[in-house]
C-alpha atoms as a PDB file:
ATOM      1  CA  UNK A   1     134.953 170.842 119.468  1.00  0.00           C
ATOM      2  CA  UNK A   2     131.218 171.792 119.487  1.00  0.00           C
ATOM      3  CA  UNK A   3     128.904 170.703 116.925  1.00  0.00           C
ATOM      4  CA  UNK A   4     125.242 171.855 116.388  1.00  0.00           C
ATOM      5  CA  UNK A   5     122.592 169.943 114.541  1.00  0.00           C
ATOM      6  CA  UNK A   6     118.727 170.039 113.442  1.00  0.00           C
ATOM      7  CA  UNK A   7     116.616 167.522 114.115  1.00  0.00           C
ATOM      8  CA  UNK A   8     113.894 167.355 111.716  1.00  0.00           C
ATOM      9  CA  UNK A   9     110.812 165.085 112.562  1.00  0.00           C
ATOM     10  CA  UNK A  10     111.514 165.337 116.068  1.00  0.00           C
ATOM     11  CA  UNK A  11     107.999 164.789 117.622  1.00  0.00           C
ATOM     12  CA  UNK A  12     108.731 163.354 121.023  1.00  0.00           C
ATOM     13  CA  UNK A  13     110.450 164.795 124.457  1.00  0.00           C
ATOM     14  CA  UNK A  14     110.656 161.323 125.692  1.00  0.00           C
ATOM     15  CA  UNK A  15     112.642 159.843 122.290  1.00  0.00           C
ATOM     16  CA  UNK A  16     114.897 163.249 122.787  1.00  0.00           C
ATOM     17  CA  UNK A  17     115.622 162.180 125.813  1.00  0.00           C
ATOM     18  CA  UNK A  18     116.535 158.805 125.401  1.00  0.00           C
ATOM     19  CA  UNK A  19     118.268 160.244 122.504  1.00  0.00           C
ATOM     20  CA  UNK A  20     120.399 162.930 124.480  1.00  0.00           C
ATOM     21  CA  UNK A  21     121.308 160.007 127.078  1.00  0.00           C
ATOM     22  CA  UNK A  22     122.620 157.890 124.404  1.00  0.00           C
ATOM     23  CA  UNK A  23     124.671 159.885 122.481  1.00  0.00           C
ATOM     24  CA  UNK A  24     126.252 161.050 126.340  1.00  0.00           C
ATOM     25  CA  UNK A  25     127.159 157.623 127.338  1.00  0.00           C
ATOM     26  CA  UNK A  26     129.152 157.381 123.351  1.00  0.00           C
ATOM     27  CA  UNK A  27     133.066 157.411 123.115  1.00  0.00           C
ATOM     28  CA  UNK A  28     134.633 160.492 122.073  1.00  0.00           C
ATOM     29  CA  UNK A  29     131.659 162.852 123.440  1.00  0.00           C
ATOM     30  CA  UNK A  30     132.240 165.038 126.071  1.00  0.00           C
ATOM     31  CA  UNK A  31     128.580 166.143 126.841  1.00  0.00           C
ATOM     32  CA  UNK A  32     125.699 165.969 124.750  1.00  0.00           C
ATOM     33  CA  UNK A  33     122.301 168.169 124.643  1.00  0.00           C
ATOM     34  CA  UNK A  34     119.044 167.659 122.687  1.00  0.00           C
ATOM     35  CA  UNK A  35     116.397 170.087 122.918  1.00  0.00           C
ATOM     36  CA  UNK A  36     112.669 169.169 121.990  1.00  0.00           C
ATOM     37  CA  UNK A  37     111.504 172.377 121.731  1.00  0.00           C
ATOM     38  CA  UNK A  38     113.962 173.709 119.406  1.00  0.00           C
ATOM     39  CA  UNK A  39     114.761 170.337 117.665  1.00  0.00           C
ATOM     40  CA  UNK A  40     118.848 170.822 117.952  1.00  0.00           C
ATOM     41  CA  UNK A  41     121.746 168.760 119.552  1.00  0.00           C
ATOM     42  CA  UNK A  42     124.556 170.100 120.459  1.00  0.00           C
ATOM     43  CA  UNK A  43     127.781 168.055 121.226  1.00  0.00           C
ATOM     44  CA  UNK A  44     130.807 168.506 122.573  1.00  0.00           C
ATOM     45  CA  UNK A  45     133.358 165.826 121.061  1.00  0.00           C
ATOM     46  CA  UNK A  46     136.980 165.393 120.143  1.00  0.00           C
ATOM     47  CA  UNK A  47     138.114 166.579 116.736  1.00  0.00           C
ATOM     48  CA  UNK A  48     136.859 163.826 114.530  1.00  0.00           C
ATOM     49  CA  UNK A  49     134.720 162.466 111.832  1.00  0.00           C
ATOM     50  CA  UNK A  50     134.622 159.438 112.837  1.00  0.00           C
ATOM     51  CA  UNK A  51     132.856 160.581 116.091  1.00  0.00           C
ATOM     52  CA  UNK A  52     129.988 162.596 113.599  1.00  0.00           C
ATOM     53  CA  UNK A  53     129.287 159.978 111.987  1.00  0.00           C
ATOM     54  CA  UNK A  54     128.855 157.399 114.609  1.00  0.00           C
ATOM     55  CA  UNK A  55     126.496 159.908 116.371  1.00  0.00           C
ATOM     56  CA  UNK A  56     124.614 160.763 112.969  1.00  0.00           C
ATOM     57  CA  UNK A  57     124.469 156.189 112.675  1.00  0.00           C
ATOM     58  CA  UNK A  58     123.339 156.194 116.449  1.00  0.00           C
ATOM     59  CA  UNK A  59     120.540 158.616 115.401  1.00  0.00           C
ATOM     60  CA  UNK A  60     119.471 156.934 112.480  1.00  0.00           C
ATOM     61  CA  UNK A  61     119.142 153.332 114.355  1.00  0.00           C
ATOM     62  CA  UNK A  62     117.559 154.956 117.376  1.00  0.00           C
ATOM     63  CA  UNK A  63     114.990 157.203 115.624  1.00  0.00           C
ATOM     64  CA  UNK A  64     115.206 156.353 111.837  1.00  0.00           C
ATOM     65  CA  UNK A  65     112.464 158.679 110.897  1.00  0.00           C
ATOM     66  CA  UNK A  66     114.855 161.767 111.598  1.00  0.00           C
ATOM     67  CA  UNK A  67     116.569 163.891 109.615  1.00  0.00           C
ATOM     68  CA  UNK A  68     119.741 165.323 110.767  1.00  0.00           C
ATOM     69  CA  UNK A  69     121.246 168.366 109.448  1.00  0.00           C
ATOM     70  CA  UNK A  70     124.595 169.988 110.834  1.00  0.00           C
ATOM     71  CA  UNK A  71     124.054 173.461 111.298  1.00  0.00           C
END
């Protein structure tokens, strides 16, 4: 399943980097893609919300001044 979201407050290529890499090495996700210039992440995960909201937790603790927004 493929999941886009917004990033809002998203100010650094470096922190979406380290953010993309993180979310890639998760359980459950299949490949993961943060762009800095847009301010999305896409995902490809299995079919579960259990898997959204560990990567919307994962955000939060990494980056805690984001907003995330499923698009």
């Amino acid at each position: 399943m493929k999941k886009k979201f917004k990033l809002i407050g998203l100010d650094c290529a470096n922190c979406a980097a380290q953010l993309e890499n993180a979310i890639s090495k998760m359980e459950g996700i299949e490949s993961a893609s943060v762009s800095f210039m847009t301010g999305k992440l896409v995902i490809e995960c299995e079919d579960n919300d259990d898997i959204i909201m560990k990567v919307k937790k994962l955000i939060k603790k990494e980056e805690p001044d984001l907003k995330v927004e499923e698009v």
